[in-house]
C-alpha atoms as a PDB file:
ATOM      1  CA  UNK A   1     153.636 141.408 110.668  1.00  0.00           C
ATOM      2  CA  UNK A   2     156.348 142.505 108.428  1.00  0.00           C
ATOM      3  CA  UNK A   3     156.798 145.888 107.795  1.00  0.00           C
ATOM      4  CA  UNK A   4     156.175 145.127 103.390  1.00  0.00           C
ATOM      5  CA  UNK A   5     152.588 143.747 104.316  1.00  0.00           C
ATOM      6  CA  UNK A   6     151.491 146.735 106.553  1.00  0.00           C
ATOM      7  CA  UNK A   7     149.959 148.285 103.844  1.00  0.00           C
ATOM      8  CA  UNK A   8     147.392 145.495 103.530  1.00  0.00           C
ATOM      9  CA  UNK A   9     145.883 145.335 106.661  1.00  0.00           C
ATOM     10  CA  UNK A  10     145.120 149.214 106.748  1.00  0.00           C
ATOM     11  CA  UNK A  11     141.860 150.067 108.409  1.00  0.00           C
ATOM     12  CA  UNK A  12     139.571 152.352 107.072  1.00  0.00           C
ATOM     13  CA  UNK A  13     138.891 155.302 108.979  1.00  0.00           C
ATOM     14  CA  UNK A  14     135.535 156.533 109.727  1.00  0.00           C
ATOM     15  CA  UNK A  15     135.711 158.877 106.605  1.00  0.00           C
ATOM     16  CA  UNK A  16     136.265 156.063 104.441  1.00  0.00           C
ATOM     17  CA  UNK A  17     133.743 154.210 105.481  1.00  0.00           C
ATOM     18  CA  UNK A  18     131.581 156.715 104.583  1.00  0.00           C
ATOM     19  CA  UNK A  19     132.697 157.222 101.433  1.00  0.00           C
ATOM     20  CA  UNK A  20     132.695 153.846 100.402  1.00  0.00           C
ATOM     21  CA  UNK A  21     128.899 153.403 101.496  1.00  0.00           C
ATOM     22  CA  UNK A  22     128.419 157.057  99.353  1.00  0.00           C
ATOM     23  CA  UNK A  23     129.717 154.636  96.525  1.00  0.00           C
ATOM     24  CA  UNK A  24     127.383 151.838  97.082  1.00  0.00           C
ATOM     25  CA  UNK A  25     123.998 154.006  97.851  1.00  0.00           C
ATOM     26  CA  UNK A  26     124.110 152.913 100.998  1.00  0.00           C
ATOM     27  CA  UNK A  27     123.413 154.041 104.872  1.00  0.00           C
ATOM     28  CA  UNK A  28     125.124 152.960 107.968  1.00  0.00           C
ATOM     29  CA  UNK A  29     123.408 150.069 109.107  1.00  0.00           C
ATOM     30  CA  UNK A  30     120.809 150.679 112.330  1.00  0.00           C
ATOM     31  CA  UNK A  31     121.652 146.808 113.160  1.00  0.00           C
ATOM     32  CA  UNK A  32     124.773 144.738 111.835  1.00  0.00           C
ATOM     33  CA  UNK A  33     122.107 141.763 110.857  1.00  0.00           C
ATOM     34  CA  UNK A  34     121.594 139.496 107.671  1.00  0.00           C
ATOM     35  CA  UNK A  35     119.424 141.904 105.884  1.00  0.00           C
ATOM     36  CA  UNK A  36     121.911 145.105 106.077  1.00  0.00           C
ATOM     37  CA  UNK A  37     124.619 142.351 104.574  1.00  0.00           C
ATOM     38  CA  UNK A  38     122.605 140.927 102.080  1.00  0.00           C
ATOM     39  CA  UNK A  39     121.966 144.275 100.773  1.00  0.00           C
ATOM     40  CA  UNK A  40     125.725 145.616 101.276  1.00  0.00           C
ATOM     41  CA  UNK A  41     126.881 142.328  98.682  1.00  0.00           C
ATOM     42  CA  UNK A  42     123.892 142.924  96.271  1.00  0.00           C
ATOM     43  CA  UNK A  43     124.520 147.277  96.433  1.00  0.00           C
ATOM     44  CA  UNK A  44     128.271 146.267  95.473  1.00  0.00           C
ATOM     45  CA  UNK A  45     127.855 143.837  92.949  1.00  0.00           C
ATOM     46  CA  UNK A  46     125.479 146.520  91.166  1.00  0.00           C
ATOM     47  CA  UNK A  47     127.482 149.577  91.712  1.00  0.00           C
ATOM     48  CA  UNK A  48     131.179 147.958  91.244  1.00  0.00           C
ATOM     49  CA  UNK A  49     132.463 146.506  88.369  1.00  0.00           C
ATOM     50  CA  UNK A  50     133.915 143.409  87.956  1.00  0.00           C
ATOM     51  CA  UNK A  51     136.463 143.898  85.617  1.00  0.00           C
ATOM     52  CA  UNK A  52     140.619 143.672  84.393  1.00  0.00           C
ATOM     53  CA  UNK A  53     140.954 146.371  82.362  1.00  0.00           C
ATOM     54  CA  UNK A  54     144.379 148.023  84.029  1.00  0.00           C
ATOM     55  CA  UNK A  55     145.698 144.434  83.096  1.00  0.00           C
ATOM     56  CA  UNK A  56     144.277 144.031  79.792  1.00  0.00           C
ATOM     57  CA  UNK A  57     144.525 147.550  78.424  1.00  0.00           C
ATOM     58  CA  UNK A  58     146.346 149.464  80.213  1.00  0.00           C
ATOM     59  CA  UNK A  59     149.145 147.443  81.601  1.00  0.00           C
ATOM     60  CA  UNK A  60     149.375 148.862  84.883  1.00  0.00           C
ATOM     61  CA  UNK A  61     150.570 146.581  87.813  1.00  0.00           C
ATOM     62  CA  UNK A  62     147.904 145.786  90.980  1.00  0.00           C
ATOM     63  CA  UNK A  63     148.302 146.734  93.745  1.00  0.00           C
ATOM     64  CA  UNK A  64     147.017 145.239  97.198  1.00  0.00           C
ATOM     65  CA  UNK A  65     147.328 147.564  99.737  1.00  0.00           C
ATOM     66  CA  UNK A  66     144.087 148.907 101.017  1.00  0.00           C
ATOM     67  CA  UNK A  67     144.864 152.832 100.583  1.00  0.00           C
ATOM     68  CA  UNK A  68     145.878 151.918  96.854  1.00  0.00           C
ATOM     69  CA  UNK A  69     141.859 150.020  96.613  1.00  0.00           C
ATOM     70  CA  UNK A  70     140.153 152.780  98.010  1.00  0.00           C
ATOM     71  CA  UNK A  71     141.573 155.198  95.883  1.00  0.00           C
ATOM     72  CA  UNK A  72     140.599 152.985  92.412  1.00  0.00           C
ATOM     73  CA  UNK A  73     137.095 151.283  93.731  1.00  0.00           C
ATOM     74  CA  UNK A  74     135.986 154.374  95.874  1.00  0.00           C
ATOM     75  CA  UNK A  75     137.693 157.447  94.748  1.00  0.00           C
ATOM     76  CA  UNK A  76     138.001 157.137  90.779  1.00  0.00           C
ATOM     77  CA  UNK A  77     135.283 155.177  90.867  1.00  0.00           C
ATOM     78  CA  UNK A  78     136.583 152.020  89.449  1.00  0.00           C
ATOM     79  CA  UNK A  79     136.294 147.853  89.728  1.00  0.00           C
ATOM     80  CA  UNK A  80     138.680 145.152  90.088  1.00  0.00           C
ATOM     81  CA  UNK A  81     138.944 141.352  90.311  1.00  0.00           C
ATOM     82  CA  UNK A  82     138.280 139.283  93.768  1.00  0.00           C
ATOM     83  CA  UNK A  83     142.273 140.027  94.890  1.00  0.00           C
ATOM     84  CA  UNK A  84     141.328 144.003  95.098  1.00  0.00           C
ATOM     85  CA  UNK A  85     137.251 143.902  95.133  1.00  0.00           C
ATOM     86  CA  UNK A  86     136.964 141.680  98.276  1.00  0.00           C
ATOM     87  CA  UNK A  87     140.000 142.701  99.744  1.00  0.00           C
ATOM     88  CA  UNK A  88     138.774 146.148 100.045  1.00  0.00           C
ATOM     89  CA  UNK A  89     135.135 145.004 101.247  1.00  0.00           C
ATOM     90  CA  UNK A  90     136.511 142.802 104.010  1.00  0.00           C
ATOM     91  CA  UNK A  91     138.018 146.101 105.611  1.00  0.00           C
ATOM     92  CA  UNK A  92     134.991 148.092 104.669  1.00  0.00           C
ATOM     93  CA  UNK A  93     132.934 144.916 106.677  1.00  0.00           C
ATOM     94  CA  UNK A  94     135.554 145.358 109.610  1.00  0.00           C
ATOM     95  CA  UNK A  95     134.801 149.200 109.793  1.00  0.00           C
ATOM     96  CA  UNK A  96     131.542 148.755 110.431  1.00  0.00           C
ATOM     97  CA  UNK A  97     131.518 146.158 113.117  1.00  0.00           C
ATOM     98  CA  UNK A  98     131.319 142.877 111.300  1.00  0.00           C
ATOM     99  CA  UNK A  99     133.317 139.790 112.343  1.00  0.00           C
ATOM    100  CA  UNK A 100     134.708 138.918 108.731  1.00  0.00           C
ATOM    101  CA  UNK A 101     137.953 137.820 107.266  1.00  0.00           C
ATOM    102  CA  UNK A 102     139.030 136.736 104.143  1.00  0.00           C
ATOM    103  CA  UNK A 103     138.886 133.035 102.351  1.00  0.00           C
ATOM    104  CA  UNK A 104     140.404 130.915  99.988  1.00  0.00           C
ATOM    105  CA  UNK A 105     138.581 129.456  97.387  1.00  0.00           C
ATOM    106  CA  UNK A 106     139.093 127.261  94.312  1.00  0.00           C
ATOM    107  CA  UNK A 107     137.407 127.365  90.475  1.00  0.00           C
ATOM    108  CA  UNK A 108     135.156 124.465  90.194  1.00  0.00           C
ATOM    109  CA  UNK A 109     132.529 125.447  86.818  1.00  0.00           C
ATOM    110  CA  UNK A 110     133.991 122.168  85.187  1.00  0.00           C
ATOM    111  CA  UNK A 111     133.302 119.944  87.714  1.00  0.00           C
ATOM    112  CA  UNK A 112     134.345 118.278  91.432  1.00  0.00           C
ATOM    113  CA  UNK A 113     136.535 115.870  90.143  1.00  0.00           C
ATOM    114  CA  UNK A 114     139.808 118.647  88.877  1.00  0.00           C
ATOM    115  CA  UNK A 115     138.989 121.680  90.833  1.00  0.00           C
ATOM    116  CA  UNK A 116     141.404 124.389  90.526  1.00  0.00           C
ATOM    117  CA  UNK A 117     144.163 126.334  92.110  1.00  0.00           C
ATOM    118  CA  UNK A 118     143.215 128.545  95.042  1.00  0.00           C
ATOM    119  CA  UNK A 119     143.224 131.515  92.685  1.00  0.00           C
ATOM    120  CA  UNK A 120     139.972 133.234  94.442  1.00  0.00           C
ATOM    121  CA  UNK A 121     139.699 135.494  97.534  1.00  0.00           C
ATOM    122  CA  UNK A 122     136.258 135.420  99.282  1.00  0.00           C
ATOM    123  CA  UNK A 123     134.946 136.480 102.528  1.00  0.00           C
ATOM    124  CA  UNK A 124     133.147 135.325 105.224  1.00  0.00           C
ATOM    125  CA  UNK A 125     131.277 136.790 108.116  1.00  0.00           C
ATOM    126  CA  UNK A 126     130.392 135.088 111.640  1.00  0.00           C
ATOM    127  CA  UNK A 127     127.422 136.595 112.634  1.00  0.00           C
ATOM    128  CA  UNK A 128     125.108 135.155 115.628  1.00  0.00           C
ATOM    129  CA  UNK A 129     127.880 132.291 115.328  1.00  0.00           C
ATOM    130  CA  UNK A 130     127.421 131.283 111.905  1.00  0.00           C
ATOM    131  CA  UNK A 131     129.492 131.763 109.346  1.00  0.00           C
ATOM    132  CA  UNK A 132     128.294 133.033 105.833  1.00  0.00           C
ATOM    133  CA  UNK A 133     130.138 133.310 102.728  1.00  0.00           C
ATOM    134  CA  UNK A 134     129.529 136.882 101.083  1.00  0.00           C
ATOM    135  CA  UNK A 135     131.439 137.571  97.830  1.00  0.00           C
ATOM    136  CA  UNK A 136     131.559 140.839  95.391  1.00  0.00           C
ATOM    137  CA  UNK A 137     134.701 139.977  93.804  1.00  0.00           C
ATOM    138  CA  UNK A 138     133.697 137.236  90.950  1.00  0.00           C
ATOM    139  CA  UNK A 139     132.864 137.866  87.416  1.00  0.00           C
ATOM    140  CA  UNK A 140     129.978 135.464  87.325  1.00  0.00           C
ATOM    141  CA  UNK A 141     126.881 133.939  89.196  1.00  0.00           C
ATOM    142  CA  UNK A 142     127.474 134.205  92.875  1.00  0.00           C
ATOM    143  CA  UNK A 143     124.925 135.159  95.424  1.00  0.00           C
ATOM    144  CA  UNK A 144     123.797 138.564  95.452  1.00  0.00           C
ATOM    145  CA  UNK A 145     123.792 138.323  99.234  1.00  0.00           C
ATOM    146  CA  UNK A 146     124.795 136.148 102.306  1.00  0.00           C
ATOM    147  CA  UNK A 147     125.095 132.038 101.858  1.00  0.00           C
ATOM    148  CA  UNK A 148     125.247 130.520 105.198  1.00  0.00           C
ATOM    149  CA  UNK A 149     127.640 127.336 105.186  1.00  0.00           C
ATOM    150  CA  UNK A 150     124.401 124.856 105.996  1.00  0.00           C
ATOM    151  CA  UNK A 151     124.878 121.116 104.345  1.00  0.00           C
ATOM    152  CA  UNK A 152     122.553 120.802 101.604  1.00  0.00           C
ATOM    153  CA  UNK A 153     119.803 123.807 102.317  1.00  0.00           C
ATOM    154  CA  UNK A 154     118.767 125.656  99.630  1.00  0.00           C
ATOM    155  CA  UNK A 155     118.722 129.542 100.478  1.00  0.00           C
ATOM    156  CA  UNK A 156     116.872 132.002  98.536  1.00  0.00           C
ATOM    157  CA  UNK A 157     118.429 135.227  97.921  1.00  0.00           C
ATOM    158  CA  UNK A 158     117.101 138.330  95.864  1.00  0.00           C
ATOM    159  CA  UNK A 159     114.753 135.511  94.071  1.00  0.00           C
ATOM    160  CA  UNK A 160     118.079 133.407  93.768  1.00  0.00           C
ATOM    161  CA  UNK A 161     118.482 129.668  95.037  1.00  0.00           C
ATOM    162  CA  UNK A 162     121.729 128.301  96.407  1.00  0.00           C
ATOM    163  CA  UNK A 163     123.416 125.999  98.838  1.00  0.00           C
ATOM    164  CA  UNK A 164     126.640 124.697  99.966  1.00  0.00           C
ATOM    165  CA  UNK A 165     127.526 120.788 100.311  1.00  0.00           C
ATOM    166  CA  UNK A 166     130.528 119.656 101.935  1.00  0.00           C
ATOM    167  CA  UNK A 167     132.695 118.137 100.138  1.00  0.00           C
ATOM    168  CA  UNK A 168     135.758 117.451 102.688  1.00  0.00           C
ATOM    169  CA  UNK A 169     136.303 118.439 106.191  1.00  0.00           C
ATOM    170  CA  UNK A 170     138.251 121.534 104.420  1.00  0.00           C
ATOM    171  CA  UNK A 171     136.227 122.219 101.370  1.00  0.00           C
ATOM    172  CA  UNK A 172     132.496 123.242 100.617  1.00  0.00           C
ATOM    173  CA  UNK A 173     130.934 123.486  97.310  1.00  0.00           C
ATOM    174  CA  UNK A 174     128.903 126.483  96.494  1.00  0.00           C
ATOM    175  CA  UNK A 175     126.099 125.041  94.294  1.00  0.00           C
ATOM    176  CA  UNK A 176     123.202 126.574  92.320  1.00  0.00           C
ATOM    177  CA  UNK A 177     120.185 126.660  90.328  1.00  0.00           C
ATOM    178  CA  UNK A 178     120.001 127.774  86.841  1.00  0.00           C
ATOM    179  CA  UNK A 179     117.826 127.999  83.580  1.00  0.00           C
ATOM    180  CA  UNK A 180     119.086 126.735  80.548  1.00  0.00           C
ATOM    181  CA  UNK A 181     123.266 126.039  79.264  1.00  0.00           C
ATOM    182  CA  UNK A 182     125.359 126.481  82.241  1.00  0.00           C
ATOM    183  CA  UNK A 183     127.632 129.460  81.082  1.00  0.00           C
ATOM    184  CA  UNK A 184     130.554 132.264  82.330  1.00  0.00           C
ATOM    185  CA  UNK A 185     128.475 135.121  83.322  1.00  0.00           C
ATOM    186  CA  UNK A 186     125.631 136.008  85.941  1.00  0.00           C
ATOM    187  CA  UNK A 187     122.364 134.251  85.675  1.00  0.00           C
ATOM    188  CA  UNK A 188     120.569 133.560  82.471  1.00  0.00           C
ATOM    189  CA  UNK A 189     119.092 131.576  80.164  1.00  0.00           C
ATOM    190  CA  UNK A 190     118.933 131.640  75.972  1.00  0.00           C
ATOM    191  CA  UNK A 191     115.505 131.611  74.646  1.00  0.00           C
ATOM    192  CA  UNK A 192     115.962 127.794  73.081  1.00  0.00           C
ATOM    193  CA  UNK A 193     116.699 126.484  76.433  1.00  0.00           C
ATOM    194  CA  UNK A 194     114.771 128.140  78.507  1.00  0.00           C
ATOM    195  CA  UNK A 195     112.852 125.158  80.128  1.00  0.00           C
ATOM    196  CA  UNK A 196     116.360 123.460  80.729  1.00  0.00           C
ATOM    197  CA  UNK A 197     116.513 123.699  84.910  1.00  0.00           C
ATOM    198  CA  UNK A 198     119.425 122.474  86.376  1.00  0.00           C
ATOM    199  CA  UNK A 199     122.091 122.656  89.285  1.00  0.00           C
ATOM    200  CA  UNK A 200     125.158 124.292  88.466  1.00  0.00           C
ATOM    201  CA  UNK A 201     128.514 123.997  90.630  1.00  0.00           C
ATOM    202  CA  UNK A 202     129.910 127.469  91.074  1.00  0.00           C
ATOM    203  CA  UNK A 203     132.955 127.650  93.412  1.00  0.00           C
ATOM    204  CA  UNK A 204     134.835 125.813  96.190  1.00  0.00           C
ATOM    205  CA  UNK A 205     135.324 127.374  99.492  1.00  0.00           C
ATOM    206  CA  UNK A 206     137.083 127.019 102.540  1.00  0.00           C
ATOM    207  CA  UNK A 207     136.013 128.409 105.878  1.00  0.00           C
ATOM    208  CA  UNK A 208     140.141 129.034 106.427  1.00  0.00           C
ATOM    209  CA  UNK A 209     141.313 132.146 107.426  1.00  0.00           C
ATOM    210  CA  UNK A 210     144.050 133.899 105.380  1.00  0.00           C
ATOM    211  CA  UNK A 211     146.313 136.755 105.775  1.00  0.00           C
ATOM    212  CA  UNK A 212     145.783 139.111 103.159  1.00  0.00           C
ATOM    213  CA  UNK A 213     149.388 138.422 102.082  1.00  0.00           C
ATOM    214  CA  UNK A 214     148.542 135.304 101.116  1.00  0.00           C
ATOM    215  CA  UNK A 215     147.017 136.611  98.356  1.00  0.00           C
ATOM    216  CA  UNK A 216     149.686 138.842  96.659  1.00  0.00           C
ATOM    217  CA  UNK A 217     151.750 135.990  94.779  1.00  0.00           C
ATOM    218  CA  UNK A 218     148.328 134.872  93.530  1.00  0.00           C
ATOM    219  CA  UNK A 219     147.339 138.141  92.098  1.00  0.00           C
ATOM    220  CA  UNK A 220     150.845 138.555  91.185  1.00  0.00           C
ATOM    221  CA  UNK A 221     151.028 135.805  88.670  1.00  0.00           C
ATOM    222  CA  UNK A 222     147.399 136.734  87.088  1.00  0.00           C
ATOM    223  CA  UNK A 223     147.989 140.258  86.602  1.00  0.00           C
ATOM    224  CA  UNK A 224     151.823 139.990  85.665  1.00  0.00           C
ATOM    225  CA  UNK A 225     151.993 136.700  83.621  1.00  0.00           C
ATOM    226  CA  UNK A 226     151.404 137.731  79.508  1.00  0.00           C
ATOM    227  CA  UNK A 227     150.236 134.790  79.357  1.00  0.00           C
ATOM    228  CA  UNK A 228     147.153 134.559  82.094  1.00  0.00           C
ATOM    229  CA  UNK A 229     143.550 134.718  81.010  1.00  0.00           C
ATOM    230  CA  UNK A 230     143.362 138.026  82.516  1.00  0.00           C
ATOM    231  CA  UNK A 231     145.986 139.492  80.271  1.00  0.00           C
ATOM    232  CA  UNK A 232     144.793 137.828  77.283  1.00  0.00           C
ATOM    233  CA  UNK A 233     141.230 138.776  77.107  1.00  0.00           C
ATOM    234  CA  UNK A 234     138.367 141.451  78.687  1.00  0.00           C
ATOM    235  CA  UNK A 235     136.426 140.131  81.341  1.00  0.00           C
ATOM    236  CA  UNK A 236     134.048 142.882  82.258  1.00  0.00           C
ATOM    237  CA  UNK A 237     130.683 142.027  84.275  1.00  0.00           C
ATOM    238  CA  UNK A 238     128.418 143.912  86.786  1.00  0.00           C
ATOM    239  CA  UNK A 239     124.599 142.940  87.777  1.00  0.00           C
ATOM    240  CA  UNK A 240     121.613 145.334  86.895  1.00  0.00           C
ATOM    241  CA  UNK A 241     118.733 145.543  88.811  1.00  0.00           C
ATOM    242  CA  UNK A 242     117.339 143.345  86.090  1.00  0.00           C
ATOM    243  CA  UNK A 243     120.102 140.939  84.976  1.00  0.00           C
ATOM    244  CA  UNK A 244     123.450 142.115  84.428  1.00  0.00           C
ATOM    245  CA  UNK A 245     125.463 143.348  81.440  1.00  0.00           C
ATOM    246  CA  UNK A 246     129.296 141.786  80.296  1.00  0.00           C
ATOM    247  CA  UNK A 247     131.720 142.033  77.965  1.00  0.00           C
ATOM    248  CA  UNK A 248     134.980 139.837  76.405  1.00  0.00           C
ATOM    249  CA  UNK A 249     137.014 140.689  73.429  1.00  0.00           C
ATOM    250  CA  UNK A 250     134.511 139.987  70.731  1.00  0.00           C
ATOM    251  CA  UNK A 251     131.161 139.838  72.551  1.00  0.00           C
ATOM    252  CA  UNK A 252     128.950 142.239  74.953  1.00  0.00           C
ATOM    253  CA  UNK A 253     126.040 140.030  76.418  1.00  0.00           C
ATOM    254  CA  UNK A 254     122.888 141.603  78.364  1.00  0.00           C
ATOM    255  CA  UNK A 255     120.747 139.118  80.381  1.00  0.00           C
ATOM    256  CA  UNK A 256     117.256 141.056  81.415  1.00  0.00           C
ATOM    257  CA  UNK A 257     114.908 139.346  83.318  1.00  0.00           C
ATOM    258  CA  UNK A 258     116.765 136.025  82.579  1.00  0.00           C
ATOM    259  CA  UNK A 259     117.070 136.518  78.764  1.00  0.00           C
ATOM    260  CA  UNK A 260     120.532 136.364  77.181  1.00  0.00           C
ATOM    261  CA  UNK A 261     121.331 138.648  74.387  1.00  0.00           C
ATOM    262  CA  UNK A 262     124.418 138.597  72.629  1.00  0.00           C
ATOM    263  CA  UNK A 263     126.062 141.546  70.483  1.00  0.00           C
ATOM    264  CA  UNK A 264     129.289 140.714  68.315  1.00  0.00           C
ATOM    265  CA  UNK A 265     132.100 143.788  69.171  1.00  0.00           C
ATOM    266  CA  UNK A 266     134.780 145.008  67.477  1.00  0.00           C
ATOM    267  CA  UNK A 267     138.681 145.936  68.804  1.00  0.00           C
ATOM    268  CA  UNK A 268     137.291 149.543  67.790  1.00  0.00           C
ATOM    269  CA  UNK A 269     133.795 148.993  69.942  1.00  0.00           C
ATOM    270  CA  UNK A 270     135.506 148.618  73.395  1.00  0.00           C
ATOM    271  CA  UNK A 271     136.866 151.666  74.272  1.00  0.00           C
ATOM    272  CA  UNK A 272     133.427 153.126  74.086  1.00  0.00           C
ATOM    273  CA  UNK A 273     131.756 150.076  75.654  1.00  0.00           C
ATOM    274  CA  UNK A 274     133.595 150.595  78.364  1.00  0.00           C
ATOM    275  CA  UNK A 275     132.454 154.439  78.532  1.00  0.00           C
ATOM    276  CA  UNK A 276     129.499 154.347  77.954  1.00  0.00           C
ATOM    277  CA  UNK A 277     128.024 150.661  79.596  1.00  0.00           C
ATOM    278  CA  UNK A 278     130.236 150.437  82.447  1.00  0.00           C
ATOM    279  CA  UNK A 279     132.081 154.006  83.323  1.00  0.00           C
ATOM    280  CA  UNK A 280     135.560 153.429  82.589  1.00  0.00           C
ATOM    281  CA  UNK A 281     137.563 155.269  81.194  1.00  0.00           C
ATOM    282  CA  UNK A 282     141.546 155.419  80.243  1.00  0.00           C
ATOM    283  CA  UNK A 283     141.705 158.537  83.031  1.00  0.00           C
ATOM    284  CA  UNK A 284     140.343 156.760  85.611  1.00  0.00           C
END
């Protein structure tokens, strides 16, 4: 390993560990099973933020390495996108005992036919020899808990349905269902179409196994490019117990028990949206 990548395969120590599970509401597991996962992914996805405000507001650069993560995500109490988010839960999955690494995947919301770049880190665990795909790190629906990579069947998670189908001896497609318009966000539905049910592509993954400095150039040219989505607008999104609450530039959307509300925003509203919905401030 070269001596510039060190800093991103840092383990957590013990006191970490703890920390980080303070942060999440959570206990060290009794059993490194399914259940303590599924409950790890859904604790983070409610309790971290998914969110690209150091690129969008502040202008700060991101960094990788894992002591640089904890201190935003555990200690000031921040969020991040999937290059910090689930590179810091990978280690915090290695601390405790899991077998997990960290995989490549590729946008897919528009469709199979012109899937994206691999511009997505996920993880997966091997646990009882099967792998499962567990992701905090994305800024819309994924599953709020552990999808094993099984062709075709459907898994129900925290009331949620999805399933993988292979789509190349390399690639799997992450696929689920949905009420109404398929949309960016977490799951939801607007009134009108709520007796539209469909299945929604979500994301392509790959079983691979890559370095965490495989990652860097691809964070790189979101977070330092003027021109990337990232820099251009807010994308801000955690789940509630109930739904989950985002914001963009113009709009901050609730979803409660699968009803989408929409509020128009102002330049001058975000600052205190940001306070006051999701905890972050310009100190942090």
């Amino acid at each position: 390993m070269q001596v510039v990548y060190s800093p991103l395969y840092t383990p957590l120590t013990e006191e970490q560990i703890d920390l980080y599970l303070k942060r999440l509401e959570m206990e060290r597991p009794e059993k490194l099973d399914k259940e303590y996962l599924d409950k790890l992914v859904l604790n983070h996805q409610t309790h971290v933020v998914f969110e690209n405000v150091d690129i969008k507001a502040y202008h700060r650069p991101i960094s990788l390495n894992i002591a640089d993560l904890f201190d935003k995500i555990v200690v000031r109490g921040r969020g991040g996108y999937c290059f910090e988010m689930n590179g810091l839960f990978v280690k915090l999955l290695q601390g405790l005992g899991y077998e997990a690494y960290s995989c490549p995947c590729r946008g897919n919301r528009g469709g199979t036919h012109n899937p994206g770049a691999v511009m997505h880190r996920g993880n997966i665990v091997v646990l009882d020899g099967q792998k499962l795909f567990c992701d905090v790190g994305y800024g819309g629906p994924m599953p709020p808990g552990a999808i094993a990579f099984i062709e075709g069947e459907r898994q129900v998670v925290d009331g949620e349905t999805f399933w993988f189908e292979q789509q190349s001896e390399y690639w799997w497609l992450l696929k689920r269902m949905t009420k109404g318009t398929s949309e960016s966000g977490f799951l939801g539905y607007d009134p009108e179409t709520i007796d539209l049910v469909r299945e929604v592509d979500v994301i392509l993954v790959s079983p691979a196994r890559w370095e965490a400095a495989d990652y860097v150039p691809r964070s790189d040219s979101l977070s330092k490019d003027p021109n990337s989505g990232f820099a251009l607008r807010y994308m801000v999104t955690v789940r509630t117990p109930d739904g989950s609450k985002s914001m963009n530039n113009d709009t901050f959307t609730v979803i409660k028990n699968g009803v989408r509300t929409r509020t128009p925003i102002t330049e001058e509203d975000i600052p205190r949206i940001l306070k006051e919905e999701f905890n972050i401030t310009p100190e942090q």
